[in-house]
Protein backbone atom coordinates (compact mmCIF):
# COMPACT_ATOMS: atom_id res chain seq x y z
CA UNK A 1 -15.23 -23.93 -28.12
CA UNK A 2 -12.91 -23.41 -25.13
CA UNK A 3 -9.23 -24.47 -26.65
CA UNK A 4 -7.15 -23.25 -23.54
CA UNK A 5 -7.38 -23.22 -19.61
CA UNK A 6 -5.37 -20.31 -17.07
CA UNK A 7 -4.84 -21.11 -13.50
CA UNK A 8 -4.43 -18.78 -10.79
CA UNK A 9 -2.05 -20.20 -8.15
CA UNK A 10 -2.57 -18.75 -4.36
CA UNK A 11 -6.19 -20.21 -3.11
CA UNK A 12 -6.64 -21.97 -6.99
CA UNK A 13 -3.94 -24.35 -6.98
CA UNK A 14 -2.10 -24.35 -3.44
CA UNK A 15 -3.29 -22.60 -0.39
CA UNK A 16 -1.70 -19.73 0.79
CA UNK A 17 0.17 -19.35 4.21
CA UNK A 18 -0.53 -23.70 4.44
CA UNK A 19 2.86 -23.33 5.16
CA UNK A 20 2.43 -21.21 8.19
CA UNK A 21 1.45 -24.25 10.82
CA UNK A 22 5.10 -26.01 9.21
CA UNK A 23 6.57 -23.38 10.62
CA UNK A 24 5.54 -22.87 13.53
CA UNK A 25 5.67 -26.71 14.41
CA UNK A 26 9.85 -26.39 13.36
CA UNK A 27 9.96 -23.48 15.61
CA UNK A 28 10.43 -20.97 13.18
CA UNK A 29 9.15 -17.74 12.98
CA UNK A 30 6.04 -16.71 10.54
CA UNK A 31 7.55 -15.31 7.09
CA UNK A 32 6.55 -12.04 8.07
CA UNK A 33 8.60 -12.21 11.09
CA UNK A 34 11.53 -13.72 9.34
CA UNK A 35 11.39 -11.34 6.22
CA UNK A 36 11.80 -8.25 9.14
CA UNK A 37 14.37 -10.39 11.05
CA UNK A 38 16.19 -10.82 7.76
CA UNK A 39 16.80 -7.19 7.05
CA UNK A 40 17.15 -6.65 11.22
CA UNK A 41 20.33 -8.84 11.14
CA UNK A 42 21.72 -7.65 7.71
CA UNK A 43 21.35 -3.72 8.66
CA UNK A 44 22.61 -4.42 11.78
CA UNK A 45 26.16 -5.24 10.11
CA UNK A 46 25.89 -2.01 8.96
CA UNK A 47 24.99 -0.20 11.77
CA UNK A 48 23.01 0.31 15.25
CA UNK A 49 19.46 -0.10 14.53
CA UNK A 50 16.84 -1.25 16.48
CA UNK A 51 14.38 -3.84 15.94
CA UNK A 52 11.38 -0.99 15.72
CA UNK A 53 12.93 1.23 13.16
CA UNK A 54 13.39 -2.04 11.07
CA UNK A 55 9.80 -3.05 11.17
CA UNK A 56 8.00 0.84 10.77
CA UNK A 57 10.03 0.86 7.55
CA UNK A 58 9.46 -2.64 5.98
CA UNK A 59 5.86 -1.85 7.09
CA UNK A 60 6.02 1.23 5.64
CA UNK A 61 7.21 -0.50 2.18
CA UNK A 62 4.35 -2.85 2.66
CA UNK A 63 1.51 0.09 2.45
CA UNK A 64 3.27 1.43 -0.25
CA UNK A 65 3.38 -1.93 -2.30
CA UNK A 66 0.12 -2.88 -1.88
CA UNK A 67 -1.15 0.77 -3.11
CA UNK A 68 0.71 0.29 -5.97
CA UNK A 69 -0.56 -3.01 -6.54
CA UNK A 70 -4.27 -2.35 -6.31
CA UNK A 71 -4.12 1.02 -7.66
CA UNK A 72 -1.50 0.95 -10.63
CA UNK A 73 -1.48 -3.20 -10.77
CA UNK A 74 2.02 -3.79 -10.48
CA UNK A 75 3.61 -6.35 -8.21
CA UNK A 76 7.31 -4.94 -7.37
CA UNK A 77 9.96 -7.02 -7.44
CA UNK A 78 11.34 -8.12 -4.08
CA UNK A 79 15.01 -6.80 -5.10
CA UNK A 80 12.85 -3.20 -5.39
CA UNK A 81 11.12 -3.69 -2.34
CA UNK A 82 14.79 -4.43 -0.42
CA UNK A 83 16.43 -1.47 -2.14
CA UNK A 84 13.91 1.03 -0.66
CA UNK A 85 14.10 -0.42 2.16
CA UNK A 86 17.76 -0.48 3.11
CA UNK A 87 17.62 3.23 1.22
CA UNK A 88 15.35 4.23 3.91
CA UNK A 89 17.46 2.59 6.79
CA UNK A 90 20.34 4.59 5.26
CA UNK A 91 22.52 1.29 4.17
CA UNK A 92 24.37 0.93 1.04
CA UNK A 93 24.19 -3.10 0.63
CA UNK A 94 27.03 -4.67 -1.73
CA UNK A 95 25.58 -6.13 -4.52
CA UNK A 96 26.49 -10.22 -2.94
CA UNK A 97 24.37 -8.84 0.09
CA UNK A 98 21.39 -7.56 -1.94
CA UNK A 99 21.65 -11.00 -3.91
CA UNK A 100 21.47 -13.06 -0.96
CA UNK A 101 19.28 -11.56 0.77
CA UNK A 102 16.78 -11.15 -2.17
CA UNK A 103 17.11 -15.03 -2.85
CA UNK A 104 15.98 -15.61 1.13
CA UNK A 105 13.27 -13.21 0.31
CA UNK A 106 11.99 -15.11 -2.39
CA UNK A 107 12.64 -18.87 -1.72
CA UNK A 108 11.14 -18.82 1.76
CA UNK A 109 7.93 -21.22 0.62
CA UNK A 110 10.58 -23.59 -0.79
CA UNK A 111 11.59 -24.76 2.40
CA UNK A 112 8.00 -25.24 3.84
CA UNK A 113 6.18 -25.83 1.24
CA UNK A 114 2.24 -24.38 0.73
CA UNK A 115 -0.27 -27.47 0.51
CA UNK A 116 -1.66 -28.29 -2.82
CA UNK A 117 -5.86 -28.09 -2.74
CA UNK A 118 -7.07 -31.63 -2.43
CA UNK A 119 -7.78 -32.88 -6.19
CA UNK A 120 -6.34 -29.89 -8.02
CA UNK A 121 -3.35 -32.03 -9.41
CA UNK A 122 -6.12 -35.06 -10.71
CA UNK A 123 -7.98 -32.23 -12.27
CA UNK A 124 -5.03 -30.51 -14.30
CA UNK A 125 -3.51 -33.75 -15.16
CA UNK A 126 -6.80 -35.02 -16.58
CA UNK A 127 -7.45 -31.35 -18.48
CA UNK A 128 -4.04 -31.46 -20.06
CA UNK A 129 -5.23 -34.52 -22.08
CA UNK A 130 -8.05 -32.47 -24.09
CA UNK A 131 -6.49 -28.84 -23.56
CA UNK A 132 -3.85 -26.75 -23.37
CA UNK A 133 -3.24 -24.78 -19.79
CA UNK A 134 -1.11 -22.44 -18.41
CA UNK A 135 -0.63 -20.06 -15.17
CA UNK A 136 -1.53 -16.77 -14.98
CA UNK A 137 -0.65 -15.56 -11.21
CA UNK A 138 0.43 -12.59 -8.80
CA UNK A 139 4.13 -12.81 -7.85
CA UNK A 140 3.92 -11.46 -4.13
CA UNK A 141 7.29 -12.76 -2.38
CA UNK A 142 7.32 -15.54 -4.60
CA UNK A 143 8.76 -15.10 -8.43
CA UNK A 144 7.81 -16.91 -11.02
CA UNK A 145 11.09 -19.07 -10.89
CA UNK A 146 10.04 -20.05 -7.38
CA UNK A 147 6.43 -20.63 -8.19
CA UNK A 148 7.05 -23.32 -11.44
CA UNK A 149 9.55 -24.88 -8.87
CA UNK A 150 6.63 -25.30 -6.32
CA UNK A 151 4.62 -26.86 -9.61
CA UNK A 152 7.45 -29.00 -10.44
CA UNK A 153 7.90 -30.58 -6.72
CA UNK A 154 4.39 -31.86 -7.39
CA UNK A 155 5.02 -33.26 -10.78
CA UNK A 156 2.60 -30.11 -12.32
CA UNK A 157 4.79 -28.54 -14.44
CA UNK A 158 4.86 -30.11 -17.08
CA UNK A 159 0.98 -30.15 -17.49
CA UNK A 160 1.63 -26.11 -18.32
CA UNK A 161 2.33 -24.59 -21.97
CA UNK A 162 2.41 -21.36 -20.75
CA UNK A 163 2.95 -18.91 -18.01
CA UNK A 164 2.22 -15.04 -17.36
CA UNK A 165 3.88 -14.52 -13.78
CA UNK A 166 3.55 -10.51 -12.43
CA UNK A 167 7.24 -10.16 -11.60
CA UNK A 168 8.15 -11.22 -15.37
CA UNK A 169 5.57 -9.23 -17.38
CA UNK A 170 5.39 -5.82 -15.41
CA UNK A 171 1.80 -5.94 -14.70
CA UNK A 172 -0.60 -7.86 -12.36
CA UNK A 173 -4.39 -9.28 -12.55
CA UNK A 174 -6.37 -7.51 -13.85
CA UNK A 175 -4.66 -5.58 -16.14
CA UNK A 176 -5.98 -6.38 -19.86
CA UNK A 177 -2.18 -7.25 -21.17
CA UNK A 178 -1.83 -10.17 -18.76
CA UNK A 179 -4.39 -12.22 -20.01
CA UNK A 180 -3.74 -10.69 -23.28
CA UNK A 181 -0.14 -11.82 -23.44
CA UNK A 182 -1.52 -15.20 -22.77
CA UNK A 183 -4.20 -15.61 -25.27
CA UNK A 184 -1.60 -14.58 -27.39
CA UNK A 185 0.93 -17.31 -26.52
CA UNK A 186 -1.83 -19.72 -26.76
CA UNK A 187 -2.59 -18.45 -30.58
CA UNK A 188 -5.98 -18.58 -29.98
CA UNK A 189 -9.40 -16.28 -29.64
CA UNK A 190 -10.26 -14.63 -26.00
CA UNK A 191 -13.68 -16.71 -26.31
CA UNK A 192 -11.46 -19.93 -26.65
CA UNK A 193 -9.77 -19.56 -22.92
CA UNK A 194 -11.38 -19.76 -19.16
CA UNK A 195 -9.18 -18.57 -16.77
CA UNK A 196 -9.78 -19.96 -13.04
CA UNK A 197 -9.14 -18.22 -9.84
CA UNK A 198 -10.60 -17.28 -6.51
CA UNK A 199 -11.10 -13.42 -6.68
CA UNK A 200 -13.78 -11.71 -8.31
CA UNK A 201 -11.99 -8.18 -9.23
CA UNK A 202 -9.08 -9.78 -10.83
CA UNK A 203 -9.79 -13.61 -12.18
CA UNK A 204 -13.47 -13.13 -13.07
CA UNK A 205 -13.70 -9.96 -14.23
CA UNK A 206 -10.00 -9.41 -15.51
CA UNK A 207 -10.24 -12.21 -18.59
CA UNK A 208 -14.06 -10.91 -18.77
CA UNK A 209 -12.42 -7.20 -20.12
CA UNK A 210 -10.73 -9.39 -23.11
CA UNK A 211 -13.64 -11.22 -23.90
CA UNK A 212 -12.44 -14.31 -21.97
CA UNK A 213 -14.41 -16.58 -19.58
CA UNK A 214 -14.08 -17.16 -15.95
CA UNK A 215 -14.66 -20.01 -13.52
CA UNK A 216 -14.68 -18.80 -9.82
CA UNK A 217 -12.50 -21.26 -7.03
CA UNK A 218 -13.94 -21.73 -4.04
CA UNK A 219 -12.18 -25.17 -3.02
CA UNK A 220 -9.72 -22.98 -0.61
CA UNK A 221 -11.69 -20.11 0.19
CA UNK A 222 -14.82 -18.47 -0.58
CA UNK A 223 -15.13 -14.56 -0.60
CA UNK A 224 -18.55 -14.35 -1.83
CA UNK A 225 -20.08 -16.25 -4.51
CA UNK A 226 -23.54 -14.01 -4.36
CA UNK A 227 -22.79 -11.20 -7.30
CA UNK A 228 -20.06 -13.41 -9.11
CA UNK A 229 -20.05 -12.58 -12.67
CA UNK A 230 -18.30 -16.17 -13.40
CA UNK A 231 -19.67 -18.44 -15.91
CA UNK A 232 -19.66 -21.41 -13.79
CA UNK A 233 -18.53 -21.53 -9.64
CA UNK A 234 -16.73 -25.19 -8.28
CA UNK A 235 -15.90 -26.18 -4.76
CA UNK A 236 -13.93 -29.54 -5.11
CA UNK A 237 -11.82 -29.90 -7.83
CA UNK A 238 -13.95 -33.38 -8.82
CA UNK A 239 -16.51 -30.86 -10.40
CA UNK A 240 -14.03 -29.09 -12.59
CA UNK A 241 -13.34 -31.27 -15.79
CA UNK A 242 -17.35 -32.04 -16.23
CA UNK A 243 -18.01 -28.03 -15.82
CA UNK A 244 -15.46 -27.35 -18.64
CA UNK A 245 -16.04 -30.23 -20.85
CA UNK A 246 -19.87 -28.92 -20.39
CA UNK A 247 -19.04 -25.62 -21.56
CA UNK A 248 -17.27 -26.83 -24.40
């Protein structure tokens, strides 16, 4: 009997870089222009540095966080990510500029906001009357503080009991403890909760090492439903509360 439902977030819930086209039609730059800007324009009240130097090194940090993130599965924080880089640039930040620049970091997709997939907020709002759900997601640029803000500016959060963000438990999908730690908030058996995402390697198969169950997302993007080990596969979010209640 499933008792409890997980969401992923980025191509589950709300489509990742949907805020892009926002940006460019305000004239802005893209976010990974603007994160290397950021730094360009704080290290330069520091000292000389050009524009190149800035990006090799924030580039540089970039390799190094996603081998760390697929190899180890941890998601550094963005105030770690900032700290080697200014290390590497040489620049001792005060701890106001670190702040600041941290919080631009991180609250870039609150001021263009990602698009929410088409029907996902009918779906969760219905499932919260028969079950209780919570978030299990990747923090990238965006903590979990900024995520359950981009939840509650579409009236979601509430719908959520509990949530297992990377930047606040030390380890990312699909390490065993994250969907561990929520099984265990839930109080309930690892064959009691589906977990729902769009990635094979760590929504299907990450709850599947607990003893969990998996429903693969395609509604945003589909990277290959051939070999999918999920119990069940949906493409519009209509689908959803039938395939659950069905499984049930």
């Amino acid at each position: 009997m499933i008792k409890a439902i997980t969401f992923d977030l980025w191509d589950t819930v709300f489509i990742d870089d949907s805020d892009e086209p926002k940006r460019k039609a305000a004239g802005r730059l893209t976010k990974k222009e603007e994160r290397r800007f950021l730094v360009l324009e704080l290290a330069g009240k520091h000292k000389d540095i050009s524009k190149e130097i800035v990006d090799a090194v924030y580039d540089s940090v970039d390799v190094a966080f996603s081998k760390v993130w697929h190899s180890q599965f941890v998601t550094w924080k963005v105030v770690e990510r900032l700290e080697l880089i200014f290390k590497s640039l040489g620049i001792n930040l005060s701890a106001v500029e670190m702040a600041e620049i941290v919080r631009l970091h991180e609250e870039m997709e609150l001021e263009f906001r990602p698009d929410f997939i088409h029907g996902a907020a009918d779906a969760i709002e219905e499932l919260h009357k028969s079950y209780k759900l919570g978030v299990i997601s990747d923090a990238i640029f965006s903590p979990g503080r900024v995520l359950r803000e981009l939840l509650k500016g579409e009236g979601l959060l509430t719908y959520f009991d509990h949530f297992v963000f990377s930047d606040e438990i030390g380890h990312s999908k699909p390490q065993p403890i994250v969907f561990e730690s929520a099984i265990k908030k839930f109080n309930i058996h690892a064959t009691e909760l589906i977990h729902i995402g769009d990635r094979e390697h760590n929504d299907i198969l990450g709850p599947q090492y607990v003893g969990a169950n998996a429903i693969l997302c395609t509604a945003a993007i589909n990277r290959g439903t051939e070999n999918t080990q999920a119990i069940a596969i949906f493409s519009d979010y209509k689908e959803l509360p039938s395939i659950i209640k069905s499984l049930s």
